[in-house]
C-alpha atoms as a PDB file:
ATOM      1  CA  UNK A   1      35.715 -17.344  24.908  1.00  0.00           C
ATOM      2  CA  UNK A   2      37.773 -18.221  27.516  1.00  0.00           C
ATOM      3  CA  UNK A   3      37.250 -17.350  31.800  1.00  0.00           C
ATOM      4  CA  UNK A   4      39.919 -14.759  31.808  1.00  0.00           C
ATOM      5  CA  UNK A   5      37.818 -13.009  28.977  1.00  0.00           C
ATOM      6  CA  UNK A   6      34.344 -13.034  30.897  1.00  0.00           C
ATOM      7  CA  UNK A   7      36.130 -11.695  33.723  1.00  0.00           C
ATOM      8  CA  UNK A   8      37.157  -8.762  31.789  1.00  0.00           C
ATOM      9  CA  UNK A   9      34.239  -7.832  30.785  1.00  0.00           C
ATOM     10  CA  UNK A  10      32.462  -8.185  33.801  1.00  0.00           C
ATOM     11  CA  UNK A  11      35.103  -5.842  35.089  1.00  0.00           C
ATOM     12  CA  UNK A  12      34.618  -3.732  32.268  1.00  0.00           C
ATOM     13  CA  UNK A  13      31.218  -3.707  32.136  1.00  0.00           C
ATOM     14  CA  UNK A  14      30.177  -4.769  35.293  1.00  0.00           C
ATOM     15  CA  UNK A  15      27.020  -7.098  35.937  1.00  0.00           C
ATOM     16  CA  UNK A  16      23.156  -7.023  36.261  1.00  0.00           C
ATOM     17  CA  UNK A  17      23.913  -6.979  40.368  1.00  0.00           C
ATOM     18  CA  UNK A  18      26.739  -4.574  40.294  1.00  0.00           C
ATOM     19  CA  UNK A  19      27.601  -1.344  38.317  1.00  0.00           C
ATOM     20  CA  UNK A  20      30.699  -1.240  35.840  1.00  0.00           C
ATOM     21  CA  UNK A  21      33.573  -0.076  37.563  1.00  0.00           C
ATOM     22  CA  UNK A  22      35.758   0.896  34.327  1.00  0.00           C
ATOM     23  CA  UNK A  23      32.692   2.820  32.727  1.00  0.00           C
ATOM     24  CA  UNK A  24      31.714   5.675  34.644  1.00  0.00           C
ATOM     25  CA  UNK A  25      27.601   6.080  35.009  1.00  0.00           C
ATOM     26  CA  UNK A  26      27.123   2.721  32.394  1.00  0.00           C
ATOM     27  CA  UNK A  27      24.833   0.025  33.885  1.00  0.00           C
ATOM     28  CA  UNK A  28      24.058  -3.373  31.532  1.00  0.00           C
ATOM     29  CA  UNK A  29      20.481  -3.380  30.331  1.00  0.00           C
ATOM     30  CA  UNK A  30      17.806  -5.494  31.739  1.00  0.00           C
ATOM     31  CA  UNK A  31      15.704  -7.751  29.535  1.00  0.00           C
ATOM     32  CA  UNK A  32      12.194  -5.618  29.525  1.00  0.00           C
ATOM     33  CA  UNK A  33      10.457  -9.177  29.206  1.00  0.00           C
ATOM     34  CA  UNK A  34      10.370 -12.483  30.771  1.00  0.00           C
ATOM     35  CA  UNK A  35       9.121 -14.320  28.249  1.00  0.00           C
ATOM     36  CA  UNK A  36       9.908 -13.377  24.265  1.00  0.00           C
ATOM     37  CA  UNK A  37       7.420 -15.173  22.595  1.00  0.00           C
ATOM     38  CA  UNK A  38       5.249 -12.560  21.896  1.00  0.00           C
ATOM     39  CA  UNK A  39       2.862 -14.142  19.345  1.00  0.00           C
ATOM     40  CA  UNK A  40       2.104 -16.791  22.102  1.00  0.00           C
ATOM     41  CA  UNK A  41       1.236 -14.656  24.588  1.00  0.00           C
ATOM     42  CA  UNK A  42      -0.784 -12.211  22.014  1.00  0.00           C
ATOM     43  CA  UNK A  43      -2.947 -15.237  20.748  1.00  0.00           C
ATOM     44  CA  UNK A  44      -3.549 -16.324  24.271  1.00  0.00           C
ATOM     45  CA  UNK A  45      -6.745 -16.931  25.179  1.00  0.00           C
ATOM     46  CA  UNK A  46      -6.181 -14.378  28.567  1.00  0.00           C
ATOM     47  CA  UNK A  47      -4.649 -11.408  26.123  1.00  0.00           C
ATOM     48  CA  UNK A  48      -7.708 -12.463  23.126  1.00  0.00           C
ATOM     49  CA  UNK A  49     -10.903 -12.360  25.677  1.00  0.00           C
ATOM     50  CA  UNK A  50     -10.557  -9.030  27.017  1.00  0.00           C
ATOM     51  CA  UNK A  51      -9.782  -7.770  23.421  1.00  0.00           C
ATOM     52  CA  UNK A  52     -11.943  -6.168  21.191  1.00  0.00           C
ATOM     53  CA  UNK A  53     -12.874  -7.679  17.880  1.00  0.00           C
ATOM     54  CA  UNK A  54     -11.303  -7.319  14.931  1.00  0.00           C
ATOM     55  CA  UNK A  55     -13.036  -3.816  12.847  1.00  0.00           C
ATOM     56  CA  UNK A  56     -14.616  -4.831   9.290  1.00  0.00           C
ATOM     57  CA  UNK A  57     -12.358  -3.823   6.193  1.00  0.00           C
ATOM     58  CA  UNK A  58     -13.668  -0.505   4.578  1.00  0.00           C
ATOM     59  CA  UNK A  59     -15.962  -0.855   2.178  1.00  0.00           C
ATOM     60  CA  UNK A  60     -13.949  -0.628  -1.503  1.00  0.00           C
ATOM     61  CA  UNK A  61     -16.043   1.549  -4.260  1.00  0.00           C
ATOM     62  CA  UNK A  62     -15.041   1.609  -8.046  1.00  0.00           C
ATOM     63  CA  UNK A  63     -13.045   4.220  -9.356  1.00  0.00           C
ATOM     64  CA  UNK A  64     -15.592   6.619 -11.950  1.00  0.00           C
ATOM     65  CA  UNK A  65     -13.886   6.717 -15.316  1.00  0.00           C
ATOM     66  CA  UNK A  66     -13.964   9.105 -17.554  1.00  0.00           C
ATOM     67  CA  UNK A  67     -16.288   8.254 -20.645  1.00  0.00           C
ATOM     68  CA  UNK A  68     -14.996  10.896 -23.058  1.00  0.00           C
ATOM     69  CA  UNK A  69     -11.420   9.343 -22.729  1.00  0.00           C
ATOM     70  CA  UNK A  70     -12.136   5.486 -22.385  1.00  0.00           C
ATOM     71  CA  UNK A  71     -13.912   4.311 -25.244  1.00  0.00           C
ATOM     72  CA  UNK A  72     -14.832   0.686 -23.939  1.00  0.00           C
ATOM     73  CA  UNK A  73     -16.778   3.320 -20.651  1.00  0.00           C
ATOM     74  CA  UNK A  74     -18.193   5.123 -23.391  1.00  0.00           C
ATOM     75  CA  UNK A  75     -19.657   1.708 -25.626  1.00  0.00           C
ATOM     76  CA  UNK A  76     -21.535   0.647 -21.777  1.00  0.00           C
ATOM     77  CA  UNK A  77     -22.717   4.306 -21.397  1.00  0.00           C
ATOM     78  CA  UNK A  78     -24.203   5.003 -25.209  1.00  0.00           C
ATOM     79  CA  UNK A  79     -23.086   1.947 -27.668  1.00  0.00           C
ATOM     80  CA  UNK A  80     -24.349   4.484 -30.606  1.00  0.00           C
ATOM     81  CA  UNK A  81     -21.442   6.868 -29.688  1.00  0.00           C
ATOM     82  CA  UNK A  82     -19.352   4.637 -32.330  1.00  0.00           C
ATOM     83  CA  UNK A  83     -21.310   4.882 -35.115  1.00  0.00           C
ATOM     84  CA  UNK A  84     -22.075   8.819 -34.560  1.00  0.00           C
ATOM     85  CA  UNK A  85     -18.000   9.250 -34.089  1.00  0.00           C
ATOM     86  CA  UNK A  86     -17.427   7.304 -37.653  1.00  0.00           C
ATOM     87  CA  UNK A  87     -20.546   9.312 -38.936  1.00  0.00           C
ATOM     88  CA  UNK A  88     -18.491  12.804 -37.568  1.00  0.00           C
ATOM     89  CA  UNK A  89     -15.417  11.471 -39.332  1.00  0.00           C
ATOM     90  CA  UNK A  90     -16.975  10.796 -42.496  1.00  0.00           C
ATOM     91  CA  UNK A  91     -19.225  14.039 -42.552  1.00  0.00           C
ATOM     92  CA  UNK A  92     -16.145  16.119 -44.148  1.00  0.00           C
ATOM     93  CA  UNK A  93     -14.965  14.053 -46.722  1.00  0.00           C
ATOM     94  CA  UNK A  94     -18.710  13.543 -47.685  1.00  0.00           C
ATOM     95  CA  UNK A  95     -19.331  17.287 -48.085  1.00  0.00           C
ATOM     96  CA  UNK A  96     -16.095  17.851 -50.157  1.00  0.00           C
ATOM     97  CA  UNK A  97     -17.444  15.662 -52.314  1.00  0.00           C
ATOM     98  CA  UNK A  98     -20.676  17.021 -52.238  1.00  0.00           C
ATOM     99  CA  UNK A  99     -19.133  20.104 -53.355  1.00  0.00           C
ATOM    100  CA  UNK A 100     -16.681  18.604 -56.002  1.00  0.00           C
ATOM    101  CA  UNK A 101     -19.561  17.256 -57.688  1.00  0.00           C
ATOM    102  CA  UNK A 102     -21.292  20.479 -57.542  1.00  0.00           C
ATOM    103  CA  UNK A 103     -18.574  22.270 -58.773  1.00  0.00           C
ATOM    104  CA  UNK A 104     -17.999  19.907 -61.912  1.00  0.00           C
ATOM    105  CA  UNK A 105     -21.788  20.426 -62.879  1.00  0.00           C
ATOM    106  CA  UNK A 106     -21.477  24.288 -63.134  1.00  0.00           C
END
């Protein structure tokens, strides 16, 4: 960047005192801030003291499962439901043969 450069665009642009002449209705913009280091001045002990403290993280609860699909819910809620489902299971294949036998003593 040389001089001749920075006095175009203060001609162009104009500067924080004076408008730009070349840009009709354009003015620069002005830092909002003094002093940009924001986490300083938020962990201040002026900005921290008049502050209110910091609100306890919500309480978190267990999500309910459901027993009838999740079999390892199901074994801490009734560890006979197992041996009643292999009982269920076997019930029909028990009864056929029940029935075969019954039918080859006729």
């Amino acid at each position: 960047w040389t001089e001749g450069a920075f006095k175009r665009l203060n001609e162009m642009y104009g500067t924080l005192k004076s408008g730009a002449p070349a840009k009709k209705g354009y003015h620069l913009l002005r830092s909002q801030m003094e002093n940009a280091d924001i986490a300083r001045i938020i962990n201040s002990t002026e900005v921290q003291s008049v502050l209110r403290p910091k609100l306890e993280a919500p309480k978190k609860f267990a999500l309910k499962q459901n027993a009838l699909k999740n079999k390892s819910v199901m074994a801490r809620l009734n560890p006979a439901a197992a041996d009643a489902k292999a009982a269920r299971a076997a019930a029909p294949a028990a009864a056929k043969r029940k029935a075969r036998e019954a039918a080859s003593k006729e």
